[in-house]
PDB file of N, CA and C in Angstrom:
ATOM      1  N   UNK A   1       2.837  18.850 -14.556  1.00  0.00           N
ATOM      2  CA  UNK A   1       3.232  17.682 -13.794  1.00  0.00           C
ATOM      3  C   UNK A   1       2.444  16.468 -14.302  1.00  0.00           C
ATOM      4  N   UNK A   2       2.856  15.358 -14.218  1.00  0.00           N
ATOM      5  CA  UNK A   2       2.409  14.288 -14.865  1.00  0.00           C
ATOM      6  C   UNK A   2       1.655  13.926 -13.893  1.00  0.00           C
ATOM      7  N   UNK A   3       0.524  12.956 -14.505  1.00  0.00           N
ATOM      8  CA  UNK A   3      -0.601  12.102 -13.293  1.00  0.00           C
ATOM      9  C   UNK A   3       0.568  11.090 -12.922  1.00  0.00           C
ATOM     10  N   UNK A   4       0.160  11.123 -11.231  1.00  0.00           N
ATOM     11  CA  UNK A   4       0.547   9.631 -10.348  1.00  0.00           C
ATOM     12  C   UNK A   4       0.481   8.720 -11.291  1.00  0.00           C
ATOM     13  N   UNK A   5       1.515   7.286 -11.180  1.00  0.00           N
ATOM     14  CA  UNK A   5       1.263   6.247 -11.843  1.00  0.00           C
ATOM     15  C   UNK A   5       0.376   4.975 -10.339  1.00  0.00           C
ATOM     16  N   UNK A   6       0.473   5.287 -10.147  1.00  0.00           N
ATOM     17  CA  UNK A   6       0.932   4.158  -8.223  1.00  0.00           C
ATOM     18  C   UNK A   6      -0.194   4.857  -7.341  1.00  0.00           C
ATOM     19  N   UNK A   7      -1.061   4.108  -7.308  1.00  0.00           N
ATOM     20  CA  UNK A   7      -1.548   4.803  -5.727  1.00  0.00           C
ATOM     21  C   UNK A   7      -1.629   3.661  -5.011  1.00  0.00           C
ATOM     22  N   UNK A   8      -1.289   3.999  -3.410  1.00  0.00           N
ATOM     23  CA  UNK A   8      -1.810   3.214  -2.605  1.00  0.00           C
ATOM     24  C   UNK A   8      -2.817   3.638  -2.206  1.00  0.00           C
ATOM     25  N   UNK A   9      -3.552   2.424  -1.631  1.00  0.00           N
ATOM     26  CA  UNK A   9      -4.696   2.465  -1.296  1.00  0.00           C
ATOM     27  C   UNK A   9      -5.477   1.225  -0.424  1.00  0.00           C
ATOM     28  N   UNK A  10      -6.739   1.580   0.866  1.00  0.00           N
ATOM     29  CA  UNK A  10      -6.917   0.614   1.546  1.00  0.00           C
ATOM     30  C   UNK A  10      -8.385   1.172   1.397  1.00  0.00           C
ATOM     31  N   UNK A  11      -9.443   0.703   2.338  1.00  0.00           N
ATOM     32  CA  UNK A  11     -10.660   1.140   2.591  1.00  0.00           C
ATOM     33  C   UNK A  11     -10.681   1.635   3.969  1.00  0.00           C
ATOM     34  N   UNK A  12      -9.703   1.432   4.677  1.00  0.00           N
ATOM     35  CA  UNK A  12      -9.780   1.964   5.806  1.00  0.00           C
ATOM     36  C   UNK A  12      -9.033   3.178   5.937  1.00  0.00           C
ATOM     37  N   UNK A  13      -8.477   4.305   7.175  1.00  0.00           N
ATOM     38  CA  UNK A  13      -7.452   5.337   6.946  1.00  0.00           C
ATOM     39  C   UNK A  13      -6.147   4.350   6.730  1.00  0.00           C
ATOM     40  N   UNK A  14      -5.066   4.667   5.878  1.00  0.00           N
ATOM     41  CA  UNK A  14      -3.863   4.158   6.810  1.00  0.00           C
ATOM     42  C   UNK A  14      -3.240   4.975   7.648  1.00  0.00           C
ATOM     43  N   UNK A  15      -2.539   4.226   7.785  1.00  0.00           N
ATOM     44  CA  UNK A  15      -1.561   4.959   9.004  1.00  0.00           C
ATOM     45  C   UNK A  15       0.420   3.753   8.822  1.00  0.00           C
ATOM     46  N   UNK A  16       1.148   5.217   9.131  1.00  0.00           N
ATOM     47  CA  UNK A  16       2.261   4.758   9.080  1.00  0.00           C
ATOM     48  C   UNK A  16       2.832   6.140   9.270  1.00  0.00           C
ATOM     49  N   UNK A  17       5.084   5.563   9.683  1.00  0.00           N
ATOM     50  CA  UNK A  17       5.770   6.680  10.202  1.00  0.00           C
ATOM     51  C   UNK A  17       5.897   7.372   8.484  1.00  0.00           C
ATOM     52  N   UNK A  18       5.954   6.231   7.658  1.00  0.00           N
ATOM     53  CA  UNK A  18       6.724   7.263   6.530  1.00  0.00           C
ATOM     54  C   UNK A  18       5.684   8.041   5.353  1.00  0.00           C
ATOM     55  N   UNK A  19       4.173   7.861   5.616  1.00  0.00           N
ATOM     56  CA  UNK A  19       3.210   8.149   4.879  1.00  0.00           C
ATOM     57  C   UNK A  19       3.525  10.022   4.891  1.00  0.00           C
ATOM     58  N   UNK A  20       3.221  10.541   4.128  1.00  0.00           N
ATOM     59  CA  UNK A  20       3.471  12.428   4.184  1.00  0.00           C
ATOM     60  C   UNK A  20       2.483  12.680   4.770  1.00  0.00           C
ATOM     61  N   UNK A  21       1.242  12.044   4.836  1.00  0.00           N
ATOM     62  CA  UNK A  21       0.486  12.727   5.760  1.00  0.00           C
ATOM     63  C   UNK A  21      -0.523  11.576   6.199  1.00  0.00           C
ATOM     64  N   UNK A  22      -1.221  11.629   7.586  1.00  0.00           N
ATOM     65  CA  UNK A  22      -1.908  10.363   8.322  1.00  0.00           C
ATOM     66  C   UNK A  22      -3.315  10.531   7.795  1.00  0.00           C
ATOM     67  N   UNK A  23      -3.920   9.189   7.871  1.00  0.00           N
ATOM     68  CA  UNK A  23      -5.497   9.214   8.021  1.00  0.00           C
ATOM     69  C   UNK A  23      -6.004   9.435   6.421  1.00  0.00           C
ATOM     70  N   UNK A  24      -5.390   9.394   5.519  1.00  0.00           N
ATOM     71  CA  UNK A  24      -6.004   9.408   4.167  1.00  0.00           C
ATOM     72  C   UNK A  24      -6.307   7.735   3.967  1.00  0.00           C
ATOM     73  N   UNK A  25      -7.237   7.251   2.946  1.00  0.00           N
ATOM     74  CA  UNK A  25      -7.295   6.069   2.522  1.00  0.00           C
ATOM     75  C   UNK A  25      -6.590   6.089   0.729  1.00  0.00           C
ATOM     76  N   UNK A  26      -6.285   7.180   0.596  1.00  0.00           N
ATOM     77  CA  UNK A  26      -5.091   7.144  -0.880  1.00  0.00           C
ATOM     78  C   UNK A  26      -3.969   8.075  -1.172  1.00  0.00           C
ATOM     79  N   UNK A  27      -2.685   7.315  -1.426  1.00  0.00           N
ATOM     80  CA  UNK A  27      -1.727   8.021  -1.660  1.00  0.00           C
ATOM     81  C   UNK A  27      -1.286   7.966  -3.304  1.00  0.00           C
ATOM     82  N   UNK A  28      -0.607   8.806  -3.419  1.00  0.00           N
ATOM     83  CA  UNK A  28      -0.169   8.645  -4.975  1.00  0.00           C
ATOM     84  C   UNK A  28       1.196   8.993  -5.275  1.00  0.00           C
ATOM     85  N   UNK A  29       1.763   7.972  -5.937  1.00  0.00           N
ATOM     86  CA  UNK A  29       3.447   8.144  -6.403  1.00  0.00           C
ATOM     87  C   UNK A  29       3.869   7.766  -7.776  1.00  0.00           C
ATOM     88  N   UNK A  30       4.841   8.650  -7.994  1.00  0.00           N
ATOM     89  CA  UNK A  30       5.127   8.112  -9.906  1.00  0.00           C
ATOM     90  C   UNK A  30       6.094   7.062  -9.370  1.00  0.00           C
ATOM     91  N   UNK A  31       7.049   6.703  -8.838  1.00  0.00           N
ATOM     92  CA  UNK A  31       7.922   6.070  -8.529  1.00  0.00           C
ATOM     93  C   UNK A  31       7.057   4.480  -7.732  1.00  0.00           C
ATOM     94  N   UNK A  32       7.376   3.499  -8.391  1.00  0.00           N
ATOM     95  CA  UNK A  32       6.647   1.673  -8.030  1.00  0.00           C
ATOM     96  C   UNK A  32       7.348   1.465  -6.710  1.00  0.00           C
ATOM     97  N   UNK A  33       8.447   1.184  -6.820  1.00  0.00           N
ATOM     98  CA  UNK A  33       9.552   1.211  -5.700  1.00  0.00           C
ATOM     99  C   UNK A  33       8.758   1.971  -4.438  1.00  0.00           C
ATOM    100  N   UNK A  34       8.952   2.691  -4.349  1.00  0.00           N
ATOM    101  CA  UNK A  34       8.634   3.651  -3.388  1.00  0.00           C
ATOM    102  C   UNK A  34       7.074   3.517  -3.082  1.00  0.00           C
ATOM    103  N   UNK A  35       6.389   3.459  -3.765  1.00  0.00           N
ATOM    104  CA  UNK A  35       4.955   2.826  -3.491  1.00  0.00           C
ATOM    105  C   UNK A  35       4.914   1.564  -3.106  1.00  0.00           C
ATOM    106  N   UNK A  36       5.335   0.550  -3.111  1.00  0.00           N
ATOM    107  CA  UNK A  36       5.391  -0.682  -2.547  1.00  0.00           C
ATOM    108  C   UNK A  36       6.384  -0.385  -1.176  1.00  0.00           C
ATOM    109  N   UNK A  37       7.154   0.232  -0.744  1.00  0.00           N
ATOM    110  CA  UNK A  37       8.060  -0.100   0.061  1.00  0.00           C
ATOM    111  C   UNK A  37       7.061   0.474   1.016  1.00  0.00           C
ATOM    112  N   UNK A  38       6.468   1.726   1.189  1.00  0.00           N
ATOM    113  CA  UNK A  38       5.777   2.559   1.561  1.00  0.00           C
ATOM    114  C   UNK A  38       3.731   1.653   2.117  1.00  0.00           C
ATOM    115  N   UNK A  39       3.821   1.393   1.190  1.00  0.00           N
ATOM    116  CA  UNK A  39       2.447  -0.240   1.762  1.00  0.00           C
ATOM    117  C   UNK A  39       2.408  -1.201   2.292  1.00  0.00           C
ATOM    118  N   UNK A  40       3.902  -1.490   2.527  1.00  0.00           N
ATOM    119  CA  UNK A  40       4.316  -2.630   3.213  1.00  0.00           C
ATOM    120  C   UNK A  40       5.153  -2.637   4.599  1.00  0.00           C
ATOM    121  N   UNK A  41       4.887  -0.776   4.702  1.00  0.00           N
ATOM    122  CA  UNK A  41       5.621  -0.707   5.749  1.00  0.00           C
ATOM    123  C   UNK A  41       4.217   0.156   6.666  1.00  0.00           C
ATOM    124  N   UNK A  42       3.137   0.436   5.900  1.00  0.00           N
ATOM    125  CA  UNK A  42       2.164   0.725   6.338  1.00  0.00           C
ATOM    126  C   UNK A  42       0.871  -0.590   6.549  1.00  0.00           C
ATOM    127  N   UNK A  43       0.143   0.244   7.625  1.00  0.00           N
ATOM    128  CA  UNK A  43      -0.967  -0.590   8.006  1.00  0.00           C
ATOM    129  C   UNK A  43      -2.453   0.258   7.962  1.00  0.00           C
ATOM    130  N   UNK A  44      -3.464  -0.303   8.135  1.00  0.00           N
ATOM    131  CA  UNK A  44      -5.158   0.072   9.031  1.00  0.00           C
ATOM    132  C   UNK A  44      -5.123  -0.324   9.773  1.00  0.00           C
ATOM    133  N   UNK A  45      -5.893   0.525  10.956  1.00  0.00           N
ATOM    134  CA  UNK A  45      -6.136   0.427  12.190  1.00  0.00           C
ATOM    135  C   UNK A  45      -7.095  -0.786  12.111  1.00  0.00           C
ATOM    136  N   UNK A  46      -7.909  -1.155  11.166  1.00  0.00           N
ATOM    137  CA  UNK A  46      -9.074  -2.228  11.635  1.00  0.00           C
ATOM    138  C   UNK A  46      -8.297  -3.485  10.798  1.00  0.00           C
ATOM    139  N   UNK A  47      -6.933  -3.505  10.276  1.00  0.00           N
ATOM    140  CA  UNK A  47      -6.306  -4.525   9.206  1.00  0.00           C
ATOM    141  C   UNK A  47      -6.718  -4.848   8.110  1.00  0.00           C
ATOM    142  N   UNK A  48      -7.398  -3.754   7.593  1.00  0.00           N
ATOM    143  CA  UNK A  48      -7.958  -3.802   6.250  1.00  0.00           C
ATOM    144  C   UNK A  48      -6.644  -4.024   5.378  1.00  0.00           C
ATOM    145  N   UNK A  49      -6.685  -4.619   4.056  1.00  0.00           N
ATOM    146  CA  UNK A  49      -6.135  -5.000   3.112  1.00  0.00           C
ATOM    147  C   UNK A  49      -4.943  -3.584   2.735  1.00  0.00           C
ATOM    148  N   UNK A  50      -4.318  -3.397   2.389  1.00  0.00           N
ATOM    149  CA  UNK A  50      -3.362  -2.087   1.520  1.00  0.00           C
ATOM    150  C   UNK A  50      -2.809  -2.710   0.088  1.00  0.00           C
ATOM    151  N   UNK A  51      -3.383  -1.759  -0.664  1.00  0.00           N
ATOM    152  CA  UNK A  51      -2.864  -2.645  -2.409  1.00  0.00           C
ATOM    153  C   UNK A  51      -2.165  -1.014  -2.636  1.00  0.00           C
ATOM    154  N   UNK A  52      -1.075  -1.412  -3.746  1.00  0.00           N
ATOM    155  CA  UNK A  52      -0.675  -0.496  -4.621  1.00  0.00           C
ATOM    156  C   UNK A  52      -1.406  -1.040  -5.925  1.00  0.00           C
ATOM    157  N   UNK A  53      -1.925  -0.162  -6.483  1.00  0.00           N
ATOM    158  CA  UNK A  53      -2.777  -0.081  -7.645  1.00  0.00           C
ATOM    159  C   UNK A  53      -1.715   0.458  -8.836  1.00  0.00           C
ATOM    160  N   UNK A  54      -1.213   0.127 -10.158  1.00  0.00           N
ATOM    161  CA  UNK A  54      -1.123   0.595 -11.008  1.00  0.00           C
ATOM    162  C   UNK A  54      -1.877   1.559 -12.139  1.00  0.00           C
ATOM    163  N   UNK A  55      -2.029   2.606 -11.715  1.00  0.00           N
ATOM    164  CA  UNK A  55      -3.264   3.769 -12.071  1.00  0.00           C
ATOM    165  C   UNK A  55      -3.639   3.401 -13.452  1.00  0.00           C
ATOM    166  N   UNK A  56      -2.711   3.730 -14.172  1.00  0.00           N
ATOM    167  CA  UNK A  56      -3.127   3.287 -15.739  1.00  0.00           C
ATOM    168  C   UNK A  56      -3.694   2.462 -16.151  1.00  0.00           C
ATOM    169  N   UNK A  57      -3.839   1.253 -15.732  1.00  0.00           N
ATOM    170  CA  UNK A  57      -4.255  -0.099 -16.284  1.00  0.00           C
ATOM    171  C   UNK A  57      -5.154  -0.735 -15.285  1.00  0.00           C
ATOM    172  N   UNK A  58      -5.178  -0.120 -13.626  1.00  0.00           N
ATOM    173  CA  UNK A  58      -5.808  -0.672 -12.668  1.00  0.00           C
ATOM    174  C   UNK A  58      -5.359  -1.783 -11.928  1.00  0.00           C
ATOM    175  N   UNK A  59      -3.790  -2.568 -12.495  1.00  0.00           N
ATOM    176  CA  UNK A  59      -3.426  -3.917 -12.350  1.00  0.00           C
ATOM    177  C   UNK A  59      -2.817  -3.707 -10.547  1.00  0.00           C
ATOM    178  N   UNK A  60      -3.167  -4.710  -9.941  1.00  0.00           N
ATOM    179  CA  UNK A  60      -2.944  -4.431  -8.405  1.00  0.00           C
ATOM    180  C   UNK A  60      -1.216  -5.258  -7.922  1.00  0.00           C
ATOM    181  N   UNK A  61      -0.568  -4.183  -8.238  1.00  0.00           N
ATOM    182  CA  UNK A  61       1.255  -4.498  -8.475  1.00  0.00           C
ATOM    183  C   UNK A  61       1.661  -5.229  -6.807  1.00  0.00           C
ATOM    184  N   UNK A  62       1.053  -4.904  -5.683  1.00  0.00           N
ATOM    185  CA  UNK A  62       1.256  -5.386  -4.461  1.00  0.00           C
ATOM    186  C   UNK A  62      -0.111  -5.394  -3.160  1.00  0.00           C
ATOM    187  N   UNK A  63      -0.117  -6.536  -2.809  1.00  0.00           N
ATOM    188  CA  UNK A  63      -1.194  -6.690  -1.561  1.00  0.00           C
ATOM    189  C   UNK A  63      -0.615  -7.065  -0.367  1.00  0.00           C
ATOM    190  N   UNK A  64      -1.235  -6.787   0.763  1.00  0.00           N
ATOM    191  CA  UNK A  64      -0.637  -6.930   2.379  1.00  0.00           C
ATOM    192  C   UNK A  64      -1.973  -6.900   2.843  1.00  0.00           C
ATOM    193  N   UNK A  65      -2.313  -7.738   3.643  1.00  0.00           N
ATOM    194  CA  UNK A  65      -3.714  -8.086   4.328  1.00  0.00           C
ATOM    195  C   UNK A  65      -2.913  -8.783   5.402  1.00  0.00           C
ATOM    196  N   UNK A  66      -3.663  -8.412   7.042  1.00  0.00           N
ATOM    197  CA  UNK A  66      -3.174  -8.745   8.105  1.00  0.00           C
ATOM    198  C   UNK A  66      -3.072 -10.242   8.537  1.00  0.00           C
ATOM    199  N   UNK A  67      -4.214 -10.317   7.491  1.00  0.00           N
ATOM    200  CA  UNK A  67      -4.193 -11.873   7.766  1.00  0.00           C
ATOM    201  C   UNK A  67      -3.243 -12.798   6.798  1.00  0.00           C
ATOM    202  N   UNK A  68      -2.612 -12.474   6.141  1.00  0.00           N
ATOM    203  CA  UNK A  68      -1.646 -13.203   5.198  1.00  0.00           C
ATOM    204  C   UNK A  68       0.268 -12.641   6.116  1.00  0.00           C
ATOM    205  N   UNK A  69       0.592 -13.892   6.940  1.00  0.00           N
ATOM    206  CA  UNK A  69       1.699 -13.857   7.435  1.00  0.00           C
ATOM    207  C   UNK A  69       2.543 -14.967   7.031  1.00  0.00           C
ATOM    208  N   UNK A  70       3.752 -14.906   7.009  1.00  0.00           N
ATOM    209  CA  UNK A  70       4.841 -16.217   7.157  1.00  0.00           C
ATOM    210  C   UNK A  70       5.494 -16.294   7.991  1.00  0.00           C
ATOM    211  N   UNK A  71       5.067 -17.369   8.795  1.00  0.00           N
ATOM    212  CA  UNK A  71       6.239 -17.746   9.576  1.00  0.00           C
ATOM    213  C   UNK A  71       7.488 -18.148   9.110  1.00  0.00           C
ATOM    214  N   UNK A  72       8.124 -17.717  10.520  1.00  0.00           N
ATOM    215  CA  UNK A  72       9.798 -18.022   9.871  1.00  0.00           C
ATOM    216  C   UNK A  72       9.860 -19.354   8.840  1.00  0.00           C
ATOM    217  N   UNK A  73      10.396 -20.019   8.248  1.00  0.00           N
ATOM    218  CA  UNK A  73      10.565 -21.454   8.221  1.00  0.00           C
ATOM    219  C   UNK A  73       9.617 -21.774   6.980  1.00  0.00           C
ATOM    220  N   UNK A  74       8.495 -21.307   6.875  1.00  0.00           N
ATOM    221  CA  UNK A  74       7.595 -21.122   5.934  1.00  0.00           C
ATOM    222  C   UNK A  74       8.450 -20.061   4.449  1.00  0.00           C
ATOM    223  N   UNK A  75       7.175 -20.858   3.388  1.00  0.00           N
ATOM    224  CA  UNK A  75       7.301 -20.281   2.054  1.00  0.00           C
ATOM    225  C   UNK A  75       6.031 -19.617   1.674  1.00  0.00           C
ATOM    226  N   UNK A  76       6.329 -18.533   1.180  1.00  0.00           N
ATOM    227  CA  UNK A  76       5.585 -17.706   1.171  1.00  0.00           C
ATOM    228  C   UNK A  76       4.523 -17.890  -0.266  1.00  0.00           C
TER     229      UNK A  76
END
């Protein structure tokens, strides 16, 4: 089996409905898609940051921090 390309990852546990399993602080997926959809639909309990990491290269492909919102009407 090939290494994960994608991990998500926070410093805190995450938590979410579609994670395979609760309370880890890293997941790992070959599929980008699915790793981003999956971080952005997840959170931390204390609102720590959630990045998908590109394993190979380290390059951080998506970020969600609680404190970065748009309001309606707003550009992101």
């Amino acid at each position: 089996m090939a290494p994960a390309e994608y991990r998500v990852e926070s410093n805190q546990p995450l938590v979410g409905r579609l994670l395979p399993t609760a309370g880890s602080r890293e997941y790992f997926f070959n599929d980008r898609s699915l790793a981003v959809a999956l971080a952005a639909k997840s959170s931390s309990p204390s609102g720590q940051e959630v990045r998908v990491v590109h394993v190979p290269t380290g390059e951080i492909v998506f970020r969600k921090s609680a404190s970065t919102r748009t309001e309606p009407g707003e550009e992101a």
